[in-house]
PDB file of N, CA and C in Angstrom:
ATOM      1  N   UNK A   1      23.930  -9.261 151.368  1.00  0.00           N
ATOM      2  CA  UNK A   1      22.719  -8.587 150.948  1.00  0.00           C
ATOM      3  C   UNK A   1      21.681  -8.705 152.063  1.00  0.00           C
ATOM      4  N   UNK A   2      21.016  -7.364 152.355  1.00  0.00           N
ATOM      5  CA  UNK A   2      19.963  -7.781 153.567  1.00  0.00           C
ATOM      6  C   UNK A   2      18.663  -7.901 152.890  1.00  0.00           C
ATOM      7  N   UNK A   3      18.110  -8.360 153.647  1.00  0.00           N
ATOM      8  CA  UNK A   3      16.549  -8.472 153.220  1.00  0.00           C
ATOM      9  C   UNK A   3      15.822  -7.445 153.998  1.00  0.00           C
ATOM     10  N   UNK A   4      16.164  -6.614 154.442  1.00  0.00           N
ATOM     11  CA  UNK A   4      15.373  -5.477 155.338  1.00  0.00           C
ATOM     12  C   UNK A   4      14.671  -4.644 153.975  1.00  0.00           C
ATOM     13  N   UNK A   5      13.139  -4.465 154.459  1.00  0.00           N
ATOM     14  CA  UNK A   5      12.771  -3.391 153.453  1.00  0.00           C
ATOM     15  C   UNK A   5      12.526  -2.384 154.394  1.00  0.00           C
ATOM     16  N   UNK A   6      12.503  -1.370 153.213  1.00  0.00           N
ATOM     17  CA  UNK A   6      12.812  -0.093 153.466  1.00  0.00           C
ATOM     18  C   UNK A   6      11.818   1.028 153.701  1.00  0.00           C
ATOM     19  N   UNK A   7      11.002   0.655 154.346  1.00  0.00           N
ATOM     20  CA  UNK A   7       9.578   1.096 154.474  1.00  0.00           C
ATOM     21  C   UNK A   7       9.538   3.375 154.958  1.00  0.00           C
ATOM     22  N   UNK A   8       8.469   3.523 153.828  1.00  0.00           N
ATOM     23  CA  UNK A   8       8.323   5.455 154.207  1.00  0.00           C
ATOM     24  C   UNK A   8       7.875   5.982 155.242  1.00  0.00           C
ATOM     25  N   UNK A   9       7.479   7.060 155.719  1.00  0.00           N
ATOM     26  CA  UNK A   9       6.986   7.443 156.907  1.00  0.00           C
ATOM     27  C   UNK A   9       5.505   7.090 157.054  1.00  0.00           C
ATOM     28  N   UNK A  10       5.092   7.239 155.756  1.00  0.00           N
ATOM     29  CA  UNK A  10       3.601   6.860 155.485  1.00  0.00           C
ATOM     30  C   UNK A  10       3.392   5.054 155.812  1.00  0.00           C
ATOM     31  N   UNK A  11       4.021   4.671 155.404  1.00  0.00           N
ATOM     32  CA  UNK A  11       4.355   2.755 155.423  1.00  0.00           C
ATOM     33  C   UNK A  11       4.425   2.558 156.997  1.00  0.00           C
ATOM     34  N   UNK A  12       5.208   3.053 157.447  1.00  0.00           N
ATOM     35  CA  UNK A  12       5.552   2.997 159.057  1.00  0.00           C
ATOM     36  C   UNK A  12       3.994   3.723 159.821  1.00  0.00           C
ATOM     37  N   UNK A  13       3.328   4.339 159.453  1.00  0.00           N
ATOM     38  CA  UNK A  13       2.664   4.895 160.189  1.00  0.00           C
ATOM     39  C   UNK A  13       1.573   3.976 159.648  1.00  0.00           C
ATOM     40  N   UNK A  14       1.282   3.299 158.485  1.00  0.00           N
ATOM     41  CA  UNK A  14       0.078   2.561 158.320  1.00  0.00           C
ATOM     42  C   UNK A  14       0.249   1.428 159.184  1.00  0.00           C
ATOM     43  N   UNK A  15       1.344   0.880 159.247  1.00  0.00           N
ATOM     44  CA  UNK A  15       1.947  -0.264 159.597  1.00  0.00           C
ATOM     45  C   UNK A  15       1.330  -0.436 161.117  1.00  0.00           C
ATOM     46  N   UNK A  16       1.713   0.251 161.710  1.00  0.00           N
ATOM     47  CA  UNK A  16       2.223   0.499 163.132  1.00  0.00           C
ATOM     48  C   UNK A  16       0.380   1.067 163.410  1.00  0.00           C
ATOM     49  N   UNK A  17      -0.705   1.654 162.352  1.00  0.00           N
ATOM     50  CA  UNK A  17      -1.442   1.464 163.106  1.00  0.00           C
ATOM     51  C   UNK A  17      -2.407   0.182 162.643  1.00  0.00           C
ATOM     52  N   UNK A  18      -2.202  -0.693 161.769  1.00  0.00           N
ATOM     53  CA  UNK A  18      -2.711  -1.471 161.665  1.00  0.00           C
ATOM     54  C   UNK A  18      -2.452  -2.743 162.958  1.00  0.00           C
ATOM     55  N   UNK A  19      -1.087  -2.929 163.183  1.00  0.00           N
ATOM     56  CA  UNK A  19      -0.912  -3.428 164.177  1.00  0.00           C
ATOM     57  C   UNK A  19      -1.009  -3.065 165.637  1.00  0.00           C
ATOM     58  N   UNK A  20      -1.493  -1.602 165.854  1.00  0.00           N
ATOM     59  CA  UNK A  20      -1.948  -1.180 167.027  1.00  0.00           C
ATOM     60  C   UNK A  20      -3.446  -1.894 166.841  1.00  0.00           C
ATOM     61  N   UNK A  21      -4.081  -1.802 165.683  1.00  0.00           N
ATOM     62  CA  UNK A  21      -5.711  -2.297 166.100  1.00  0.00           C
ATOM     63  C   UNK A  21      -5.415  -4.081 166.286  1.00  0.00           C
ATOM     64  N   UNK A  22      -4.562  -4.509 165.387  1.00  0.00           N
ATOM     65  CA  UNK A  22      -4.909  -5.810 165.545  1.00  0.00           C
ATOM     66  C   UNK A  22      -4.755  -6.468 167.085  1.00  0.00           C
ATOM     67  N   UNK A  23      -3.495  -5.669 167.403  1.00  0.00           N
ATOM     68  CA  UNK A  23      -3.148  -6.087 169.280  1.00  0.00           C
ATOM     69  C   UNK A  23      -4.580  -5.637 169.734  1.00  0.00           C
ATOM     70  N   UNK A  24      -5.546  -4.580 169.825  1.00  0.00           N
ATOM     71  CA  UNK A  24      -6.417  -4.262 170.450  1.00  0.00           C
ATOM     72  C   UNK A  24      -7.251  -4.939 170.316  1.00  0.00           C
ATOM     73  N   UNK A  25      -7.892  -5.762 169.422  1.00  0.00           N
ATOM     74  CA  UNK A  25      -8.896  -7.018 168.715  1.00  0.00           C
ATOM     75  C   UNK A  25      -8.032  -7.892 169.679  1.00  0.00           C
ATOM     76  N   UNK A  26      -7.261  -8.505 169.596  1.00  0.00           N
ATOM     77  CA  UNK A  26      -6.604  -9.627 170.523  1.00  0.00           C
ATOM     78  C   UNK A  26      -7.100  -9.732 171.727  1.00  0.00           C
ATOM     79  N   UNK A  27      -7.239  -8.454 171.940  1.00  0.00           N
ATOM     80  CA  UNK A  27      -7.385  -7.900 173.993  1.00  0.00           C
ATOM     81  C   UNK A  27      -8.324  -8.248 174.216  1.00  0.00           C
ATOM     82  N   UNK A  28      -9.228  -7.002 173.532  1.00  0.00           N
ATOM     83  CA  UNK A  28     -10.530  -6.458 173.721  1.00  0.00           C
ATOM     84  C   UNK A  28     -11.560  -6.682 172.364  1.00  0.00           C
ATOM     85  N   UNK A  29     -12.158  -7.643 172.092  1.00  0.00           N
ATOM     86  CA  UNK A  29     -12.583  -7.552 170.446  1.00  0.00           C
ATOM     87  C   UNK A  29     -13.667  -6.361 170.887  1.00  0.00           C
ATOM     88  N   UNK A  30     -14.705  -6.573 171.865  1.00  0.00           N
ATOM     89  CA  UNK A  30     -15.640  -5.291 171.704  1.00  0.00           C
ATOM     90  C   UNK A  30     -15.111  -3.732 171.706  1.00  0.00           C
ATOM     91  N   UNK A  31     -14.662  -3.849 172.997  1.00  0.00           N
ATOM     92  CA  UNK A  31     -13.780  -2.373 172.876  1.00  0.00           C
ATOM     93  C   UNK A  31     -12.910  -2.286 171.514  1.00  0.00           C
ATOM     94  N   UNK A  32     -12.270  -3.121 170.906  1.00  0.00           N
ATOM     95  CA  UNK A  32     -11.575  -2.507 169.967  1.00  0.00           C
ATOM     96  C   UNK A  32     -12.710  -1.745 169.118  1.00  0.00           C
ATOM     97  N   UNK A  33     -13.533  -2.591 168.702  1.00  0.00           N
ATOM     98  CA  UNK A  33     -14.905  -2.695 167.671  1.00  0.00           C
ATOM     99  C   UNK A  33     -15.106  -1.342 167.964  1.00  0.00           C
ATOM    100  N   UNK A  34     -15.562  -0.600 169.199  1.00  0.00           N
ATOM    101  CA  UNK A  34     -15.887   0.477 169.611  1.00  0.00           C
ATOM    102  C   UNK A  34     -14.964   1.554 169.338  1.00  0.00           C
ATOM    103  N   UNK A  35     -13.515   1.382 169.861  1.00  0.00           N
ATOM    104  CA  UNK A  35     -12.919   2.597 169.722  1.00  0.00           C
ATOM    105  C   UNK A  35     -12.546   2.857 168.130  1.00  0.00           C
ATOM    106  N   UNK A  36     -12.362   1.756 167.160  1.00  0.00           N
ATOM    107  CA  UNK A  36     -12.005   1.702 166.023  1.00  0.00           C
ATOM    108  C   UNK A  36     -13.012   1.738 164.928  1.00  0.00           C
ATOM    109  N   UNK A  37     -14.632   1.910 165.157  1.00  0.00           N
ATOM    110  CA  UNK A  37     -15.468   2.228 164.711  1.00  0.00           C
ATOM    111  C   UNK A  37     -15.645   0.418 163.590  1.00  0.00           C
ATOM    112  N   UNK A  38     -15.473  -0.643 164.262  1.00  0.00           N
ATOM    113  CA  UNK A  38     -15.208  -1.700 163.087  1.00  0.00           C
ATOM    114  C   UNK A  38     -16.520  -2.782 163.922  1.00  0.00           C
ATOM    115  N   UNK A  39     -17.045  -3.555 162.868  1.00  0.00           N
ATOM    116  CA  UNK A  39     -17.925  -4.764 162.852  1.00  0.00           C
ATOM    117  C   UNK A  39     -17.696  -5.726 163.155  1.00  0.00           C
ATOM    118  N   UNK A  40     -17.962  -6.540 163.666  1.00  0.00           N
ATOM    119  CA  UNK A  40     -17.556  -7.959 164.175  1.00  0.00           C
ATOM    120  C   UNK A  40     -16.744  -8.027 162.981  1.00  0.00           C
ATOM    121  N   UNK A  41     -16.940  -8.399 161.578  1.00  0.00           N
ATOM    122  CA  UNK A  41     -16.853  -9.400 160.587  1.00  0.00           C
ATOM    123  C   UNK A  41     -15.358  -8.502 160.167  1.00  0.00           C
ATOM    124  N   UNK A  42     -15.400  -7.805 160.467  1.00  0.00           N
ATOM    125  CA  UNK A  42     -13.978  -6.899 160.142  1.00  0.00           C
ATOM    126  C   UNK A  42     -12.891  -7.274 161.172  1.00  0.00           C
ATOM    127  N   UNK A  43     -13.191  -6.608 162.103  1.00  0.00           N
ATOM    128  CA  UNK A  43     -12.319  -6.752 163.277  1.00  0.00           C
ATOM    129  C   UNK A  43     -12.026  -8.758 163.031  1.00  0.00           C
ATOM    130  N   UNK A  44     -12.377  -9.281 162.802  1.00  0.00           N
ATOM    131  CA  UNK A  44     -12.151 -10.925 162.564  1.00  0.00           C
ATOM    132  C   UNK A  44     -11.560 -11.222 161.514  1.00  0.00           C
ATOM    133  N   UNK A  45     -11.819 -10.262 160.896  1.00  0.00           N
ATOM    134  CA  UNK A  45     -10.243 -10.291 159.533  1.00  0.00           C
ATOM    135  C   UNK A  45      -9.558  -9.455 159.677  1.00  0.00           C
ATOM    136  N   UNK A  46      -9.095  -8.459 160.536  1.00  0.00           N
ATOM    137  CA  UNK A  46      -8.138  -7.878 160.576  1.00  0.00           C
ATOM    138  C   UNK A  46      -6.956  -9.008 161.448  1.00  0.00           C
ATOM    139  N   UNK A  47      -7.898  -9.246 162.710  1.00  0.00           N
ATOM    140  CA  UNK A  47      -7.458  -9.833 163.360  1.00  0.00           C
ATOM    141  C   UNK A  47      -6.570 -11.693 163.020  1.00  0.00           C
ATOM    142  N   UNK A  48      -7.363 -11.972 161.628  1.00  0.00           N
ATOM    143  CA  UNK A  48      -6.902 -12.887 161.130  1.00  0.00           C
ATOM    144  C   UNK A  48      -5.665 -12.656 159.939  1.00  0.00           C
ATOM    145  N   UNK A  49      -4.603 -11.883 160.127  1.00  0.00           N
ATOM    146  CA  UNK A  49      -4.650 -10.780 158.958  1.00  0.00           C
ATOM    147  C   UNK A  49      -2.654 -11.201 159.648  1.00  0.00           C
ATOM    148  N   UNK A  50      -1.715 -12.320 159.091  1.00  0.00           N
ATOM    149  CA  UNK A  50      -0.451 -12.488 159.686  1.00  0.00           C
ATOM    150  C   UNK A  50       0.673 -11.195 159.288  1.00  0.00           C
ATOM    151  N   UNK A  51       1.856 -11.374 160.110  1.00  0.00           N
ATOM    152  CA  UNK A  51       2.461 -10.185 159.930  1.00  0.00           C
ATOM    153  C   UNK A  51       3.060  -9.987 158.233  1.00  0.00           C
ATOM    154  N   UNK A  52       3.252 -11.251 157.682  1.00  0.00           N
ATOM    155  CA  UNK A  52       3.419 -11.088 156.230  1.00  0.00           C
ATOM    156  C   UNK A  52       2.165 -10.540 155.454  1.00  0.00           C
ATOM    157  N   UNK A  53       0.875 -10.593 155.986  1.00  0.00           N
ATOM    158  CA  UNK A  53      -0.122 -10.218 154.605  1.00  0.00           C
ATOM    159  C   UNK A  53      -0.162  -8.267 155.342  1.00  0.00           C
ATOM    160  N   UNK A  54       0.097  -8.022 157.084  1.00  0.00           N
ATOM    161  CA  UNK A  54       0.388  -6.425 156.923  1.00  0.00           C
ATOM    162  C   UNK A  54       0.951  -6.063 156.280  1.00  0.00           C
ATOM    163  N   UNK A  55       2.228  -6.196 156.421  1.00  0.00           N
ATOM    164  CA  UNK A  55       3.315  -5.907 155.656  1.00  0.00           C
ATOM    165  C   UNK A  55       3.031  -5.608 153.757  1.00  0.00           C
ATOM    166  N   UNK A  56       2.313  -6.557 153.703  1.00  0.00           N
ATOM    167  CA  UNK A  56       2.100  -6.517 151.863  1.00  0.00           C
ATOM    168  C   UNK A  56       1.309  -5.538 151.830  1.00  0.00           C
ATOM    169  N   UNK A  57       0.268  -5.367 152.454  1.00  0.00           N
ATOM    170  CA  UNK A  57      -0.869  -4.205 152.487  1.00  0.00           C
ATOM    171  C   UNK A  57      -0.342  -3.227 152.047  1.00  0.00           C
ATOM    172  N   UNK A  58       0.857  -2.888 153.608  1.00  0.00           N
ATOM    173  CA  UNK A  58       0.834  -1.291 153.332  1.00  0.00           C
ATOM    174  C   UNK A  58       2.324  -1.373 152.538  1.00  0.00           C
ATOM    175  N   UNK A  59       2.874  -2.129 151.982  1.00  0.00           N
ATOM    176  CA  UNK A  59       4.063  -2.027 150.813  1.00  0.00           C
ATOM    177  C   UNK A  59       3.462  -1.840 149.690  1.00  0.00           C
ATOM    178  N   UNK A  60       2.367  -2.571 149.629  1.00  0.00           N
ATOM    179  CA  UNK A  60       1.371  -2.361 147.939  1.00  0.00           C
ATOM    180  C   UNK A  60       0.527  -0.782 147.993  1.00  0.00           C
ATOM    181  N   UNK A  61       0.370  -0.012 149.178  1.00  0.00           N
ATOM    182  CA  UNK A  61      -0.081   1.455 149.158  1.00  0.00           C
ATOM    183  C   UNK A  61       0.524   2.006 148.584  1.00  0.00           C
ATOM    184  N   UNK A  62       1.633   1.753 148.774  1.00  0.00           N
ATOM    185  CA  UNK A  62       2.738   2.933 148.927  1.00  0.00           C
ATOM    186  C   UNK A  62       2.712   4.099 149.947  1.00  0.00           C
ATOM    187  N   UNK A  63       2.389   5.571 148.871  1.00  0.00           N
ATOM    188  CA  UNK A  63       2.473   6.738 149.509  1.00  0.00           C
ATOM    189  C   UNK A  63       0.912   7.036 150.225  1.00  0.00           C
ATOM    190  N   UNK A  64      -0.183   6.518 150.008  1.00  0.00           N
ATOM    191  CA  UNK A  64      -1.354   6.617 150.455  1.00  0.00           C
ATOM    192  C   UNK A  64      -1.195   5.831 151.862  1.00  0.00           C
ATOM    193  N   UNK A  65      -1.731   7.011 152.645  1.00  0.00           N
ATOM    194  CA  UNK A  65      -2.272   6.881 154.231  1.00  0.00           C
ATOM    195  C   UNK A  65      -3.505   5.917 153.995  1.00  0.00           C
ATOM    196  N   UNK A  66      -3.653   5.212 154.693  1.00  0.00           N
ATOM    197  CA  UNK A  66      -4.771   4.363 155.178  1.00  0.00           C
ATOM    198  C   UNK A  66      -5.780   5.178 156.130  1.00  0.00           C
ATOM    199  N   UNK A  67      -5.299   6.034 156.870  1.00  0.00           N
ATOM    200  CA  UNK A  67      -6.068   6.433 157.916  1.00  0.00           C
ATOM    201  C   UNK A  67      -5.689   7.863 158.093  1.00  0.00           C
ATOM    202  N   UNK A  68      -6.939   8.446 157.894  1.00  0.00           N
ATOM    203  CA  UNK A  68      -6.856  10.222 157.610  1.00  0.00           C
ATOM    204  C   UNK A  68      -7.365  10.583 158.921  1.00  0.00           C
ATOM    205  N   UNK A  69      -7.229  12.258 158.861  1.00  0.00           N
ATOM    206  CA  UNK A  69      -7.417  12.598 159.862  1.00  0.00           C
ATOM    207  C   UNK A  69      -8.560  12.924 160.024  1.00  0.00           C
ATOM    208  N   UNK A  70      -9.349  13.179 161.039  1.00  0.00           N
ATOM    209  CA  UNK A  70     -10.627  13.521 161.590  1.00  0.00           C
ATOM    210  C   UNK A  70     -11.192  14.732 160.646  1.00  0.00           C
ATOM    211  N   UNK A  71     -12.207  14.897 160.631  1.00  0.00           N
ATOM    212  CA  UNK A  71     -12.945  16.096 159.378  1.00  0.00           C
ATOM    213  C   UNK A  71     -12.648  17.626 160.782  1.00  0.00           C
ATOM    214  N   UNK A  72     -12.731  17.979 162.015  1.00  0.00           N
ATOM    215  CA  UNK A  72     -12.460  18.489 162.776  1.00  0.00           C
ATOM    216  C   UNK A  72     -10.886  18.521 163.514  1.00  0.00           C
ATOM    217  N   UNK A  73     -10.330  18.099 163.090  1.00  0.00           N
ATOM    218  CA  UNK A  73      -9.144  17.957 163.813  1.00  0.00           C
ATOM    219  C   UNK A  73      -8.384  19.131 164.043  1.00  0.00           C
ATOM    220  N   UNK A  74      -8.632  19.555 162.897  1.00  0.00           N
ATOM    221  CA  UNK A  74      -7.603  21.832 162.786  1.00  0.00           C
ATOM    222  C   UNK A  74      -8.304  22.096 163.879  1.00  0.00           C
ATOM    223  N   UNK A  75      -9.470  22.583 163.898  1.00  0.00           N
ATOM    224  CA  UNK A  75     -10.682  23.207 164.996  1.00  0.00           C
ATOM    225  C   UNK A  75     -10.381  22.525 166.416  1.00  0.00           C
ATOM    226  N   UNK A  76      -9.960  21.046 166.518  1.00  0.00           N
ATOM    227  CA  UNK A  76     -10.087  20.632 167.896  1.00  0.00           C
ATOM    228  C   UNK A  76      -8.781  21.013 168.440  1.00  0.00           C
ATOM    229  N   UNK A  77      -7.257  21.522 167.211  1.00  0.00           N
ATOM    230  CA  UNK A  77      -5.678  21.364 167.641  1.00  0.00           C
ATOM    231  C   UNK A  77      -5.810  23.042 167.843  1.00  0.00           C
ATOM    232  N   UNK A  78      -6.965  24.102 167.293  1.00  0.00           N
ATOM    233  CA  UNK A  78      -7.035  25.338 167.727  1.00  0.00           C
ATOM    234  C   UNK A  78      -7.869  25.611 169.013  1.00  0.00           C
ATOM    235  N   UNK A  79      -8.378  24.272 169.642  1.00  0.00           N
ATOM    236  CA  UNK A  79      -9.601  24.429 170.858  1.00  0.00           C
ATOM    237  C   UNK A  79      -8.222  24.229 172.003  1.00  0.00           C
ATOM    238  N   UNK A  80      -8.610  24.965 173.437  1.00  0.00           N
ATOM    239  CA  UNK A  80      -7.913  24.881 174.094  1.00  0.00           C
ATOM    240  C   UNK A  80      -7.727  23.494 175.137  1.00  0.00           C
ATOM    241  N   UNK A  81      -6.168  22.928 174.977  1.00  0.00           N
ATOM    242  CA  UNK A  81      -6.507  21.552 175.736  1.00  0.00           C
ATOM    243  C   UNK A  81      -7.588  21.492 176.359  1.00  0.00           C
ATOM    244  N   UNK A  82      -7.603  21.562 177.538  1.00  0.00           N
ATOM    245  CA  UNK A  82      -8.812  21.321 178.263  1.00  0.00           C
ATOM    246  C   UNK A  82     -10.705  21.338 177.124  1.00  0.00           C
ATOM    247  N   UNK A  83     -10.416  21.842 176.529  1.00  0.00           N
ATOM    248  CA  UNK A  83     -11.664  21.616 175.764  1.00  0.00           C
ATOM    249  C   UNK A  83     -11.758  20.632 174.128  1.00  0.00           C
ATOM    250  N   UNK A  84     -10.741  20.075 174.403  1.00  0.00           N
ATOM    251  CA  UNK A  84     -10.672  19.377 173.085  1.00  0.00           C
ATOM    252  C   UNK A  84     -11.109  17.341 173.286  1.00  0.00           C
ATOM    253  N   UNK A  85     -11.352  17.284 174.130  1.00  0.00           N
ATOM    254  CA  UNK A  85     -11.574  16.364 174.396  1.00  0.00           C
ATOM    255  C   UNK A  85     -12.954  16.140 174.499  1.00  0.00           C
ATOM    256  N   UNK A  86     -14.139  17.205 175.447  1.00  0.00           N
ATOM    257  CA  UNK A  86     -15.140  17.326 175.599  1.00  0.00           C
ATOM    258  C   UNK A  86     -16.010  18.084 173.977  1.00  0.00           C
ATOM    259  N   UNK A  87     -15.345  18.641 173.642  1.00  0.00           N
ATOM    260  CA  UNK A  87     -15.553  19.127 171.765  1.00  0.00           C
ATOM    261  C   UNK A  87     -15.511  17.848 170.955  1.00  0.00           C
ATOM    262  N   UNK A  88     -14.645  16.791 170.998  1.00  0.00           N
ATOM    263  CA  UNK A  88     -14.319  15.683 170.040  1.00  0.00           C
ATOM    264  C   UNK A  88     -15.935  15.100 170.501  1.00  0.00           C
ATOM    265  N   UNK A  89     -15.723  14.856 171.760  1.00  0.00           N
ATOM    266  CA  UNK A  89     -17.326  13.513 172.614  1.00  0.00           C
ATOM    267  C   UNK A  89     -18.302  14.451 172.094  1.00  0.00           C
ATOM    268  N   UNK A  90     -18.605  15.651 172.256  1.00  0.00           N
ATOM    269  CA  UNK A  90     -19.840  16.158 171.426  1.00  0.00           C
ATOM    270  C   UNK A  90     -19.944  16.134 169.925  1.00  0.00           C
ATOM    271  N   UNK A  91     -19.137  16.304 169.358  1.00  0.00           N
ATOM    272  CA  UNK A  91     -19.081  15.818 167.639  1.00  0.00           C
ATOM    273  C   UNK A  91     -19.382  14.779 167.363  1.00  0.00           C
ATOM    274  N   UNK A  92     -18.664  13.491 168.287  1.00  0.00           N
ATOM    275  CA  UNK A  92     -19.237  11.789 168.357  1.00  0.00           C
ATOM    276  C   UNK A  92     -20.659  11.741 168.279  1.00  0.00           C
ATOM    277  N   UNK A  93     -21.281  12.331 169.725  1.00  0.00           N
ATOM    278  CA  UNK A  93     -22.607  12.202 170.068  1.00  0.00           C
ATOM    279  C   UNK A  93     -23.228  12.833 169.547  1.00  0.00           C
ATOM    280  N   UNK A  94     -22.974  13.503 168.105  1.00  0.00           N
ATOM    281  CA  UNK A  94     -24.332  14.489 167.376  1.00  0.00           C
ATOM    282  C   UNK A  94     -23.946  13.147 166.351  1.00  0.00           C
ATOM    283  N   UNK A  95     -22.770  12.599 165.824  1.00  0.00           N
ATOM    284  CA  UNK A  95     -23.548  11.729 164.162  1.00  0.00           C
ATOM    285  C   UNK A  95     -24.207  10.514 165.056  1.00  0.00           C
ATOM    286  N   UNK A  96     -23.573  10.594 166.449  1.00  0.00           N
ATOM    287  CA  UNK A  96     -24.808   9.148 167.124  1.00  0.00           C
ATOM    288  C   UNK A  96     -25.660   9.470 166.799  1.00  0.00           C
ATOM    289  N   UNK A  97     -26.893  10.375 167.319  1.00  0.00           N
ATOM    290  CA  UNK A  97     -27.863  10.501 167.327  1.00  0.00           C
ATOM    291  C   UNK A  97     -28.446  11.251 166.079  1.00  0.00           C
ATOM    292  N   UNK A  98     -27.753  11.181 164.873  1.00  0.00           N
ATOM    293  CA  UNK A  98     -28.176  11.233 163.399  1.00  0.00           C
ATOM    294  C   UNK A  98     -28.598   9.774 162.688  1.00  0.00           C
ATOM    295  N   UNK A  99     -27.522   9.101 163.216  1.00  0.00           N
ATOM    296  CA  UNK A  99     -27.610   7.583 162.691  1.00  0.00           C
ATOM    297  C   UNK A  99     -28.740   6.737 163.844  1.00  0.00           C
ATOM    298  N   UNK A 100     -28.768   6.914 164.756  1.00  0.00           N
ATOM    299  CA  UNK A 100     -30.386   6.166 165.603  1.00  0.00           C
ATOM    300  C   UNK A 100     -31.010   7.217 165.966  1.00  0.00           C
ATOM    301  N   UNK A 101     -32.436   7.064 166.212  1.00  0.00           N
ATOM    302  CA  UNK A 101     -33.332   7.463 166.912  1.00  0.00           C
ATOM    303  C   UNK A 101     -33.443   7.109 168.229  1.00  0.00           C
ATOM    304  N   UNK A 102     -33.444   7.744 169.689  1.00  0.00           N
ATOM    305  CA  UNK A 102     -33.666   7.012 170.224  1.00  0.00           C
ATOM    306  C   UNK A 102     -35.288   6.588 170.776  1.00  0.00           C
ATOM    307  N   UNK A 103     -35.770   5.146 171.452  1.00  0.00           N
ATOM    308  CA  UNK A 103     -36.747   4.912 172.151  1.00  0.00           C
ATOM    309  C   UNK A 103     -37.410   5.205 172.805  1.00  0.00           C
ATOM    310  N   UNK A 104     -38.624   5.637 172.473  1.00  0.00           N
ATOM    311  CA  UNK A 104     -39.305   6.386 173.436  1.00  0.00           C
ATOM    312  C   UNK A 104     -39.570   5.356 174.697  1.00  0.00           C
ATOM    313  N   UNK A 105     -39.632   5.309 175.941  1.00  0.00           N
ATOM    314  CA  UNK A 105     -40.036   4.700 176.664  1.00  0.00           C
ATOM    315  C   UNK A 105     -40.939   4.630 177.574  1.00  0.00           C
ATOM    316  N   UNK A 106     -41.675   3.538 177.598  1.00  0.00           N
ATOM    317  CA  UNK A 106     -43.417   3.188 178.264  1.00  0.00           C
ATOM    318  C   UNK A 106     -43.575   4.221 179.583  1.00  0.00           C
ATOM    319  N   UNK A 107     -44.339   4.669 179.420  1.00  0.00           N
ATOM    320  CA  UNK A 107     -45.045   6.005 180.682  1.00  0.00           C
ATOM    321  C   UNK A 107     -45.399   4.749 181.801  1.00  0.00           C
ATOM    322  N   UNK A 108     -45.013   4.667 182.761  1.00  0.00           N
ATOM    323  CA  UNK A 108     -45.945   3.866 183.853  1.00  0.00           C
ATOM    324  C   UNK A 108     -47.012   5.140 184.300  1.00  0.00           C
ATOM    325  N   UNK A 109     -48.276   4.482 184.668  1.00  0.00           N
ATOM    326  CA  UNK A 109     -48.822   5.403 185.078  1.00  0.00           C
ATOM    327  C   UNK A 109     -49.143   5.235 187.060  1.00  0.00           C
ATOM    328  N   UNK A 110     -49.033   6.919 187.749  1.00  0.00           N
ATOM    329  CA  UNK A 110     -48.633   6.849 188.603  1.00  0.00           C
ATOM    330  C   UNK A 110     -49.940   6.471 189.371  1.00  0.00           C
ATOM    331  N   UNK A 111     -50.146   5.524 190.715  1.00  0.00           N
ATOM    332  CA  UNK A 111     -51.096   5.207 191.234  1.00  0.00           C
ATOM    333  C   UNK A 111     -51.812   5.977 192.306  1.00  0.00           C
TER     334      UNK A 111
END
């Protein structure tokens, strides 16, 4: 009798990216934080997070994805390579600058 489970495409793909972020927290905790949109206090439990309690995670999902796709993603896979990259960084940089204001900064005055 094996003990191999038998994990879905959905299971394999949660799997595989949960353990892509946790290797990236290992590396890089800021950069991960950054590219993965996560908080210190997260990224520190993911990262504390052994290969038995992944595993349970995404076996207890089941058929539910953990990680959906982008609200733009049709629009960026109909933008032509070359412009889908510079389309994604401008979509980023408009909810940036929804979520802060930026600083106005002190006028020196000229002598």
């Amino acid at each position: 009798m094996s003990n191999t489970v038998q994990l879905s495409d959905i299971q394999l793909l949660n799997l595989s990216a949960l353990m892509t972020i946790q290797a990236s927290i290992k590396r890089d905790p800021v950069a991960a934080c950054y590219r993965f949109n996560l908080r210190d206090d997260q990224a520190q439990r993911v990262e504390g997070l052994g290969q038995q309690q992944l595993q349970a995670i995404v076996a207890n999902r089941g058929e539910e994805s953990l990680f959906n796709l982008r609200d733009n993603f049709w629009p960026l896979l109909d933008a032509p390579p070359g412009l889908q990259v510079p389309l994604a960084t401008v979509r980023f940089a408009g909810t940036l600058g929804a979520v802060t204001e930026p600083r106005s900064m002190p006028r020196r005055e000229s002598a």
